[in-house]
Protein backbone atom coordinates (compact mmCIF):
# COMPACT_ATOMS: atom_id res chain seq x y z
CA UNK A 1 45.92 195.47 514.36
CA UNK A 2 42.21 195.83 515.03
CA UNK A 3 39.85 193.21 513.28
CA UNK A 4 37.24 194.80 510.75
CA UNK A 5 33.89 193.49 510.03
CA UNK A 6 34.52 192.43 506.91
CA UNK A 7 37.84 190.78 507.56
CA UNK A 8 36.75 187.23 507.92
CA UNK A 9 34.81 188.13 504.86
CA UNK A 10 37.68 189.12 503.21
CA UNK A 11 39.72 185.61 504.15
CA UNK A 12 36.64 183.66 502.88
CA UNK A 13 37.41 185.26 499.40
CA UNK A 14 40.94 184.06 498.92
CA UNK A 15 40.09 180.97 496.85
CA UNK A 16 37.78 183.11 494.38
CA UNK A 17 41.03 184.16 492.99
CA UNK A 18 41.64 182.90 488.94
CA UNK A 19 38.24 181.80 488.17
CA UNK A 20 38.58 179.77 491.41
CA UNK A 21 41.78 178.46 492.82
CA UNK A 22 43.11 179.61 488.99
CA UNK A 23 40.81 177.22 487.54
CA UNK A 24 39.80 179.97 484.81
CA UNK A 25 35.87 180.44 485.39
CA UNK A 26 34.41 183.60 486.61
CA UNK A 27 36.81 186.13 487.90
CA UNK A 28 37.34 186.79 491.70
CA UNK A 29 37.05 190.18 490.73
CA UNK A 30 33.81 189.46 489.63
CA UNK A 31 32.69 186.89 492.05
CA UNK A 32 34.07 188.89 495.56
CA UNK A 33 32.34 192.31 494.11
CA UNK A 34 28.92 190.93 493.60
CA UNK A 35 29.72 189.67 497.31
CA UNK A 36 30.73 193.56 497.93
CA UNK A 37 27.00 194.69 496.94
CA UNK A 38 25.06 192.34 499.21
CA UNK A 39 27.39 193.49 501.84
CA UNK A 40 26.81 196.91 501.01
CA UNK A 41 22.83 195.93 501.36
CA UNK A 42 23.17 193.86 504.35
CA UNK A 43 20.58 195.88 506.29
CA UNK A 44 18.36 195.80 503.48
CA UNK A 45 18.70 192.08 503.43
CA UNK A 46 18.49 191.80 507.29
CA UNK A 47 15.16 194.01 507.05
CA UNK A 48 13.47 192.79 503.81
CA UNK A 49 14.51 189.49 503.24
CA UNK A 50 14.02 188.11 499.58
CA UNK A 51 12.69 191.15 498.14
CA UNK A 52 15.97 192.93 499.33
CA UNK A 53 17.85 189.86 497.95
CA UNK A 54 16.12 190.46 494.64
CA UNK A 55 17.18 193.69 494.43
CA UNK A 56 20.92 192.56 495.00
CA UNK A 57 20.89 190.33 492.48
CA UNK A 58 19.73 192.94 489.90
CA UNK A 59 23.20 194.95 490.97
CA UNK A 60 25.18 191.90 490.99
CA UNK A 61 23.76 191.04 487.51
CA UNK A 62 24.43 194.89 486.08
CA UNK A 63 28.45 194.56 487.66
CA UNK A 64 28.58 191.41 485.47
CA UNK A 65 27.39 193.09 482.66
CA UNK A 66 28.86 196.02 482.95
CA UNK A 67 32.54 193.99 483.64
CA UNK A 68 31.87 191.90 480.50
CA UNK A 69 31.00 194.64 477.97
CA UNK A 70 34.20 196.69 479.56
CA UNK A 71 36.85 193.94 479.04
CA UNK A 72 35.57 191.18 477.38
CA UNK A 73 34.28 187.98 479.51
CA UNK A 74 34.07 187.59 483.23
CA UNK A 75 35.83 184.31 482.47
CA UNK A 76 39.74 184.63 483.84
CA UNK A 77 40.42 181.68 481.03
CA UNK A 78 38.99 183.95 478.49
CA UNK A 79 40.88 187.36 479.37
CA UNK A 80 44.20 185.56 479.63
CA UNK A 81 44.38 182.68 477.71
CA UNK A 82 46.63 180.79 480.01
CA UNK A 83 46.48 177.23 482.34
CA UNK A 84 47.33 178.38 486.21
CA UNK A 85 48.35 174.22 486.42
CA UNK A 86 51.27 173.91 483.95
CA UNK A 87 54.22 176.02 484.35
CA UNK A 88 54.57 177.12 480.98
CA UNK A 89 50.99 178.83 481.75
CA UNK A 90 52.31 181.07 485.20
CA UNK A 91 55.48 182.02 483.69
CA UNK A 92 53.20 183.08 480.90
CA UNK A 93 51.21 184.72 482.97
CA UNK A 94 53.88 186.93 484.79
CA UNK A 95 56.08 187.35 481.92
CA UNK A 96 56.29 189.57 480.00
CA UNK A 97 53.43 191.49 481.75
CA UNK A 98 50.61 191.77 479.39
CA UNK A 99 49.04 189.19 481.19
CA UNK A 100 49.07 189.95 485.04
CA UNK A 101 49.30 194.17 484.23
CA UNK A 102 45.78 194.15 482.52
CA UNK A 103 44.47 191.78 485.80
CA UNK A 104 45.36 195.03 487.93
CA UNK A 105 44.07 197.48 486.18
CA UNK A 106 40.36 195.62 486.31
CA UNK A 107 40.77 195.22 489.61
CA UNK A 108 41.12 198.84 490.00
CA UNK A 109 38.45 199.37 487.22
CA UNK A 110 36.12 197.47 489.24
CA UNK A 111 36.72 198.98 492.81
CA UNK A 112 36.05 202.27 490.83
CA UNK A 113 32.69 200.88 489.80
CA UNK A 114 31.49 199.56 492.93
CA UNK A 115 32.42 202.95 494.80
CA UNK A 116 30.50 204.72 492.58
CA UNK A 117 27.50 202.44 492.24
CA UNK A 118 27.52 201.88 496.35
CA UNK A 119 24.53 202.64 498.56
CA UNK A 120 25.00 205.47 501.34
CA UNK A 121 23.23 204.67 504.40
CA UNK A 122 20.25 207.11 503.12
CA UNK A 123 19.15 205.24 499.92
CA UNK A 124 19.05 202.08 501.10
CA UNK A 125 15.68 200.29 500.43
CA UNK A 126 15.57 202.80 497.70
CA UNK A 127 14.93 199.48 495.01
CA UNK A 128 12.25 197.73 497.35
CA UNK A 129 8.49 198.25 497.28
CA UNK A 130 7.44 200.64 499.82
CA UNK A 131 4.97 198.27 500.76
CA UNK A 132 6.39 194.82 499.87
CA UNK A 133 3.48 192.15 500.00
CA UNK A 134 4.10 189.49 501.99
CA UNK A 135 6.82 186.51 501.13
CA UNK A 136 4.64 183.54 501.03
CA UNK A 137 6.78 181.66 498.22
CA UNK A 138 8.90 178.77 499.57
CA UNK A 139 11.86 179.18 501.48
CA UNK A 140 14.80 180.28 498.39
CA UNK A 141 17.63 177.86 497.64
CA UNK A 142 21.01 179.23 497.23
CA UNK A 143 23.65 177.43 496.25
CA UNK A 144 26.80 178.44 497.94
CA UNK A 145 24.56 179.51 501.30
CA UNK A 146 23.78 175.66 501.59
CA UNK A 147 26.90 174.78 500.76
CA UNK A 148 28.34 176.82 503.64
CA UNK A 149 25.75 176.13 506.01
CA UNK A 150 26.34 172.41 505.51
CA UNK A 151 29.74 172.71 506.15
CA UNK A 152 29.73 174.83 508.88
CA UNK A 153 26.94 172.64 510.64
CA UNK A 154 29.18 169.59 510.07
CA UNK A 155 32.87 171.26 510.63
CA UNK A 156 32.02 173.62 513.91
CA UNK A 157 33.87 176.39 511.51
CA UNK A 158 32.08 179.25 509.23
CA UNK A 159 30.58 182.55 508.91
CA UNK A 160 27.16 183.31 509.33
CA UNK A 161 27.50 186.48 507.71
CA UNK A 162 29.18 185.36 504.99
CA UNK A 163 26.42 182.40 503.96
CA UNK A 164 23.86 185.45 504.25
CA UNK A 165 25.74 187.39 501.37
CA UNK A 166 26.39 184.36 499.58
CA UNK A 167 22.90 184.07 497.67
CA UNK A 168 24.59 186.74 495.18
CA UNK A 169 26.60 183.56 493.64
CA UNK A 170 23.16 181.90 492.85
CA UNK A 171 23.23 180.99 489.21
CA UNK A 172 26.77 181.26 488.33
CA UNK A 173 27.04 184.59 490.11
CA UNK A 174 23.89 186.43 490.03
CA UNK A 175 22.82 184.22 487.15
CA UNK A 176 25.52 184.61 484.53
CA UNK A 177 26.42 181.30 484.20
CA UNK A 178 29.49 181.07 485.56
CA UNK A 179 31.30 179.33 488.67
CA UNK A 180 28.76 176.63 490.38
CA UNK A 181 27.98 178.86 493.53
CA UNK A 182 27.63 175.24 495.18
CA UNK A 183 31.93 175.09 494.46
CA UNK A 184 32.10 178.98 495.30
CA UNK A 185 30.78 178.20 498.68
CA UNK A 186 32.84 174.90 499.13
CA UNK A 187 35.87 177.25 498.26
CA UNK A 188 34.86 179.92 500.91
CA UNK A 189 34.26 177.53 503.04
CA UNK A 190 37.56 176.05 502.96
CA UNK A 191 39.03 179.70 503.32
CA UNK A 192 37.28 180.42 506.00
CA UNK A 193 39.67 177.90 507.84
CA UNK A 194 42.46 178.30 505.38
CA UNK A 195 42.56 181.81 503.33
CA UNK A 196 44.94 184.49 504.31
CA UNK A 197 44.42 187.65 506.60
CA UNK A 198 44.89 190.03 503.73
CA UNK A 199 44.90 193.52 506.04
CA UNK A 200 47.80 191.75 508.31
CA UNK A 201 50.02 190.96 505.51
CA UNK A 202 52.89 193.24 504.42
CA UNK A 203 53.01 193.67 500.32
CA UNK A 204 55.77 190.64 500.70
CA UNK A 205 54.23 188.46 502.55
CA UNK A 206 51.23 188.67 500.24
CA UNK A 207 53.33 187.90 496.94
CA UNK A 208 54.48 184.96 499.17
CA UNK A 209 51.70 183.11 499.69
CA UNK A 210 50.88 184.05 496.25
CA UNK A 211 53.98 182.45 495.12
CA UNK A 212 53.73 179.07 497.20
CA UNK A 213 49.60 178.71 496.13
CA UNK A 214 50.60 178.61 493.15
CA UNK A 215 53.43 176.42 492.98
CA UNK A 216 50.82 174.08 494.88
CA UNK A 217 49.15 173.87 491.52
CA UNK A 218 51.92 172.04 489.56
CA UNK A 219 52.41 169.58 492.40
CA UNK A 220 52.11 166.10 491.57
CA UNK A 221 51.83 164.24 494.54
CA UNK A 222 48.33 164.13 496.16
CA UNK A 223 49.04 164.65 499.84
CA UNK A 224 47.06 167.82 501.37
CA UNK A 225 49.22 170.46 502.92
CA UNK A 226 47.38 173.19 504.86
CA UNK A 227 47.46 175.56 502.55
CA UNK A 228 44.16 176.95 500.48
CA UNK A 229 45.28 176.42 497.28
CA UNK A 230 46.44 172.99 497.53
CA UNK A 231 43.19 171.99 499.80
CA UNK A 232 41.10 173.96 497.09
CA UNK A 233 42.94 172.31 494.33
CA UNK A 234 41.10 168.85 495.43
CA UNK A 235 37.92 170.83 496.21
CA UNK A 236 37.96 171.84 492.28
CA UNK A 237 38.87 167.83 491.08
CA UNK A 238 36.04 166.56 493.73
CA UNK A 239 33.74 169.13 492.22
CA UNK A 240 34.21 168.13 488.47
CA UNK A 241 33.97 164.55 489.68
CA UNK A 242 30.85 165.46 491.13
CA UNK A 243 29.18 167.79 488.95
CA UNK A 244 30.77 166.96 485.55
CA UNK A 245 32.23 170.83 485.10
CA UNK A 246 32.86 173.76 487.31
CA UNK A 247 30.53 176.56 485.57
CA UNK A 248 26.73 176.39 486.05
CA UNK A 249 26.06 176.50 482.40
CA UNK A 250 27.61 173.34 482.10
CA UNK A 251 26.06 171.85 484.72
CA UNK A 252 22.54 172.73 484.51
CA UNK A 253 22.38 173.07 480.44
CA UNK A 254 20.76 176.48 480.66
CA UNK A 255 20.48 180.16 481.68
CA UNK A 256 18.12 181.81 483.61
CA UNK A 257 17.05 185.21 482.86
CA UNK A 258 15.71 186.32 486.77
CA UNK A 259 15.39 185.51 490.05
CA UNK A 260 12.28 183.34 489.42
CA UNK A 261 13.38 181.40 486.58
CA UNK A 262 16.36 179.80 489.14
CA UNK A 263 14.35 179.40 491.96
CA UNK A 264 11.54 177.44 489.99
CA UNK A 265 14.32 175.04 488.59
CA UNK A 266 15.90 174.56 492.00
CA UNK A 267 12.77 173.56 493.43
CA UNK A 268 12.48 170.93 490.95
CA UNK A 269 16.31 170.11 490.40
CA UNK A 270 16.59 166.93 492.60
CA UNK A 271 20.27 166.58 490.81
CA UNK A 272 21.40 170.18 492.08
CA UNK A 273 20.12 169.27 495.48
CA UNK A 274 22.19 165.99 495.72
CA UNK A 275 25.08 167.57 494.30
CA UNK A 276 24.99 170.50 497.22
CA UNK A 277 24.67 166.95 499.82
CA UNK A 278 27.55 165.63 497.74
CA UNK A 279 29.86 168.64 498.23
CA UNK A 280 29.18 169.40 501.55
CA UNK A 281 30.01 165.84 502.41
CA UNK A 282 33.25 165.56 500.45
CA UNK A 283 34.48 168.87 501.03
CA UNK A 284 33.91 168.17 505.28
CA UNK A 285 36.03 165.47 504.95
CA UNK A 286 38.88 166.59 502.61
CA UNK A 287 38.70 170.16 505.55
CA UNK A 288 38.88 166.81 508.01
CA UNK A 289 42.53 165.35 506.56
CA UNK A 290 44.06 168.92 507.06
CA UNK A 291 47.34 168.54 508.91
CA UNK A 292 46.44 170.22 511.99
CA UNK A 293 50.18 172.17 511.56
């Protein structure tokens, strides 16, 4: 089978699943479309920069809204009310189907929304100034970018691509407060290595590895097997260790209402900047003790 351009994307996003690695924050459905709209702006973002990544973010932020006001939170612990880690939580989940049905149909509620809200190749730049002045604000911080970049730069392993679409996860994805984009990016970045070739898979193989992630959630003993939800499983502890919580809410103790309003606390958040340092240290070495087989 022929590689697409957005496959390694597509492995990247494996983790996002749950609320990340089914720790119940914002919705991979949520989380992986925002990602879809800065793909579907890439040459935007390739020609325009941070204006173009602006104008993302104001997408990202309506699919958000538009996902929360259509079924209720963008929070996967909110929608079902269950814990991935105990059993009592995934048979609740599966069984007896008014959990796991409603997941699909969002899913298919939200591809709907992002095929009719793309961009065809003729309205692109249609958001931008048609004569943007020049960017002579500092260099943007994004959270799961760095993160990536960090890890890549120490690992050898990543996608360029991917920390260029990444931005859209700034803020608890594109500013909603949820999931720390700094663990989104750890997770992608682990996944990226780790996450599963979802276009090569038959239907079986697919509830497979859904079936053995998952069981590598109740696990007790501590020993990483190569497999993304039990390596992401220690990114998520490392992460609360780190940060004190998983959500950007949390961790910061506010919202931000644009663009602006995140960058200016980033450039004076010495604690958010340490913690990205701290994550791409610890997550390198957890990718590090990886049995090679």
């Amino acid at each position: 089978m022929t590689a697409r351009p957005d496959d390694a994307m597509l492995k990247a996003c494996t983790g996002l699943e749950g609320g990340v690695v089914a720790a119940g924050s914002t919705c991979g459905v949520v989380s992986a479309g925002a990602l879809c709209l800065a793909c579907d702006a890439e040459p935007d973002l390739l020609q325009d920069g941070t204006a173009a990544e602006k104008a993302v973010m104001e997408r990202a932020a309506r699919l958000v809204g538009w996902f929360e006001d259509t079924y209720g939170s963008s929070f996967c612990r909110d929608r079902t009310g269950v814990d991935f880690y105990s059993k009592a939580g995934q048979i609740r989940y599966l069984l007896p189907g008014d959990k796991a049905i409603p997941c699909l149909l969002q899913i298919r509620g939200a591809m709907r929304y992002l095929f009719n809200n793309r961009m065809p190749g003729d309205k692109h730049n249609a958001n931008l100034p048609s004569n943007p002045a020049p960017d002579t604000a500092a260099k943007p911080v994004h959270c799961a970018s760095a993160v990536l970049e960090g890890i890549r730069r120490q690992t050898g392993t990543g996608n360029i691509r991917l920390e260029r679409m990444a931005f859209v996860l700034d803020g608890g994805v594109a500013l909603s407060g949820g999931v720390c984009g700094a663990l989104a990016g750890a997770i992608m970045a682990v996944n990226t290595v780790l996450g599963l070739h979802i276009r090569q898979m038959s239907y079986g193989s697919t509830i497979g590895a859904f079936a053995r992630g998952h069981a590598n959630l109740l696990r007790k003993k501590t020993r990483i097997l190569r497999e993304p939800f039990a390596v992401g499983r220690k990114v998520v502890s490392d992460f609360r260790e780190i940060a004190g919580g998983i959500e950007c809410r949390t961790i910061t103790g506010r919202s931000f209402s644009n663009w602006d309003a995140f960058q200016a606390y980033m450039a004076g958040a010495p604690s958010c900047a340490g913690m990205i340092q701290d994550v791409i240290a610890q997550t390198t070495e957890t990718l590090r003790r990886v049995p090679l087989l």
